[in-house]
Structures are given as C-alpha cells and as structure tokens.
Protein backbone atom coordinates (compact mmCIF):
# COMPACT_ATOMS: atom_id res chain seq x y z
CA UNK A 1 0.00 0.00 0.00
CA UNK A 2 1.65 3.22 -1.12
CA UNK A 3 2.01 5.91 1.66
CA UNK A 4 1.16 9.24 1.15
CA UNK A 5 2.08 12.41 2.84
CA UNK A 6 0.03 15.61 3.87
CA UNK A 7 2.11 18.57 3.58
CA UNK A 8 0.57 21.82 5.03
CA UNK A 9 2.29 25.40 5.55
CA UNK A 10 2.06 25.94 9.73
CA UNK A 11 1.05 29.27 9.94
CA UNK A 12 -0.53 31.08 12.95
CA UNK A 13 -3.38 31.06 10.59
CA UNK A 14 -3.69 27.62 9.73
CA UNK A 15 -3.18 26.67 13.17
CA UNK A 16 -5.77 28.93 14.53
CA UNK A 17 -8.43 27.77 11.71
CA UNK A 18 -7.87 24.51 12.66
CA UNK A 19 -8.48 25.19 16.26
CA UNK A 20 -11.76 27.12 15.82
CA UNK A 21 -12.75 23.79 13.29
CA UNK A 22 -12.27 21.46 16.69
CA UNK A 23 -14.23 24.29 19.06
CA UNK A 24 -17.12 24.48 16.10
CA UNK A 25 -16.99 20.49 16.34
CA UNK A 26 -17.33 20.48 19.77
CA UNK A 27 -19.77 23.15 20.13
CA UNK A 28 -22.22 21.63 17.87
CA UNK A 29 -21.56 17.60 19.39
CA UNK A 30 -22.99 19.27 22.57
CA UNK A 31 -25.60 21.74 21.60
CA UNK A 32 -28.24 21.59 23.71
CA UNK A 33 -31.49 23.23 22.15
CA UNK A 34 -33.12 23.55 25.27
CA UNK A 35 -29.69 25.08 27.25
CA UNK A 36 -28.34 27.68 24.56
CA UNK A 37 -24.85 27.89 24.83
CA UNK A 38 -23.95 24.69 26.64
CA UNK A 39 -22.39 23.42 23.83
CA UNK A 40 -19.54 26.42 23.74
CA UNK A 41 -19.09 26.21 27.77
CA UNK A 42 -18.33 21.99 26.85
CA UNK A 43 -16.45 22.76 24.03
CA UNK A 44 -14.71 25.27 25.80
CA UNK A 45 -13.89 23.48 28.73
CA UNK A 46 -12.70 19.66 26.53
CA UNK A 47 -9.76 22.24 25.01
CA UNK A 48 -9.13 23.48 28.32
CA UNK A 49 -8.90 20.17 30.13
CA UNK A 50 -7.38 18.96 26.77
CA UNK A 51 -4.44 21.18 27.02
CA UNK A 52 -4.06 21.08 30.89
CA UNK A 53 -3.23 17.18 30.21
CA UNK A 54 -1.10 17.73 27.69
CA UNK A 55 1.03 19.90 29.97
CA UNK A 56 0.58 18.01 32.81
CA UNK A 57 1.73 14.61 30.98
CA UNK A 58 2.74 15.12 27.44
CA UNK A 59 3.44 11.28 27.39
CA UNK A 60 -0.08 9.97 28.20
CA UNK A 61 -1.44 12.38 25.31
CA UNK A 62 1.08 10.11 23.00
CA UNK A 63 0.14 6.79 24.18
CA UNK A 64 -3.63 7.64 23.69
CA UNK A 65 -4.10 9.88 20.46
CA UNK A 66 -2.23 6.57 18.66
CA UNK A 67 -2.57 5.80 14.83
CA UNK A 68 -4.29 2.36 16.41
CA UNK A 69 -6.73 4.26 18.50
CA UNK A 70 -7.86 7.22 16.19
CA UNK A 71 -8.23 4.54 13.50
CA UNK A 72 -10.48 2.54 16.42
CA UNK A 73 -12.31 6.12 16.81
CA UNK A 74 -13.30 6.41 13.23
CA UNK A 75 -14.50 2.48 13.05
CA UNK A 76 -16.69 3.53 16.45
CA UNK A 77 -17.99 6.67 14.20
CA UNK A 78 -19.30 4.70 11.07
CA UNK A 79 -20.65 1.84 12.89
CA UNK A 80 -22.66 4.26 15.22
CA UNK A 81 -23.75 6.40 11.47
CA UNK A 82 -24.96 2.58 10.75
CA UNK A 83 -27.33 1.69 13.96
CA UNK A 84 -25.39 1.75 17.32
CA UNK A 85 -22.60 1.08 19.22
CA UNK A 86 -22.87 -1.16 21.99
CA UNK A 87 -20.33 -1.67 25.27
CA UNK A 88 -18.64 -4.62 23.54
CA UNK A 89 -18.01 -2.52 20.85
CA UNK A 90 -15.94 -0.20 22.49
CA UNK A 91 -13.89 -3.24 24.07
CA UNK A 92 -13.46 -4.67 20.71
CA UNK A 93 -11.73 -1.40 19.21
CA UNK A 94 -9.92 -0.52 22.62
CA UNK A 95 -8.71 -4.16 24.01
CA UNK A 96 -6.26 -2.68 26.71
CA UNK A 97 -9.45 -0.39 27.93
CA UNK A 98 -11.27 -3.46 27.64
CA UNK A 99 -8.38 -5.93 29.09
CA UNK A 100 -7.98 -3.09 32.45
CA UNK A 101 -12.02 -3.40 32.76
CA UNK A 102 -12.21 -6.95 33.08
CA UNK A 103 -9.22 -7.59 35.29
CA UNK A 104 -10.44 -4.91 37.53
CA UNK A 105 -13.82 -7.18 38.05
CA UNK A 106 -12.02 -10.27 38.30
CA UNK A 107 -13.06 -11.80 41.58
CA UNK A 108 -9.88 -14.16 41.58
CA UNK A 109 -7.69 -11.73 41.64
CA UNK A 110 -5.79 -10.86 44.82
C-alpha cells in the first residue's frame, strides 16, 4: 500500500483555523437546544482540560491519540452512522481499555 504524505504550511493562521474547526466540532456535538450555549461552555472546557493534560503529561497524550486508536475512533464513528454502538463494541476497538475493565472485576484476583 503506497504511503502518502500531507504537507501543510504551519502558519498562525492555519493553526488557529484549525483550532476554531475542533471548538465548532465540539460546540455543535454538545448543543443543547433547550440550554443555549452549553455546547460552547463543553467545548470550551474539553480544550481546556485537553491542554491542561497535555502539559501536565505530554506522554499519556502520545500513548492515547495513537494511529491504532484514532483509527479505532473512526470504526466507532461509522458503525454508530450505521445503527449503534454497543459496550462490547468499544472493548473490541480498545482491548487494553477493555483488558484493564475486566481484570479490575475479576473476583480471583488478589
């Protein structure tokens, strides 16, 4: 499979469009029509907490926003456009989420 490779200019413009294309994203996921402007306080506040992470730990940020895990995102995203995503689901696409869950129920463990 041939590779291909995105090349974009980084310029404080095309950094902050992209940024106002996440908070629009966000904004809308969590409009609530009967709470106007709920979905700018969330979006607001995911960036926020988002950031302060990032900061915090910038090497739990890496080991989450993988290539294996944003490709298990967008699989999560087109079966839910098809009919639903259940809990097993989720397990499926994230096994070590999954794997922590059911160790953390295992009544044989010490």
């Amino acid at each position: 499979m041939e590779q291909t490779t995105k090349q974009i200019e980084l310029t404080q413009e095309y950094v902050l469009s992209q940024l106002k294309r996440l908070y629009k994203a966000l904004e809308k996921s969590f409009s609530n029509p009967d709470a106007p402007g709920e979905g700018s306080v969330k979006a607001i506040e995911i960036i926020e907490n988002l950031a302060d992470m990032i900061e915090e730990d910038p090497t739990m940020i890496k080991a989450v926003l993988t290539e294996n895990n944003l490709r298990a995102l967008k699989s999560l995203q087109e079966k839910q456009a098809k009919g639903g995503v259940g809990i097993l689901d989720f397990f499926n696409a994230f096994p070590d989420i999954g794997n922590a869950v059911k160790q953390s129920f295992n009544p044989f463990k010490k």
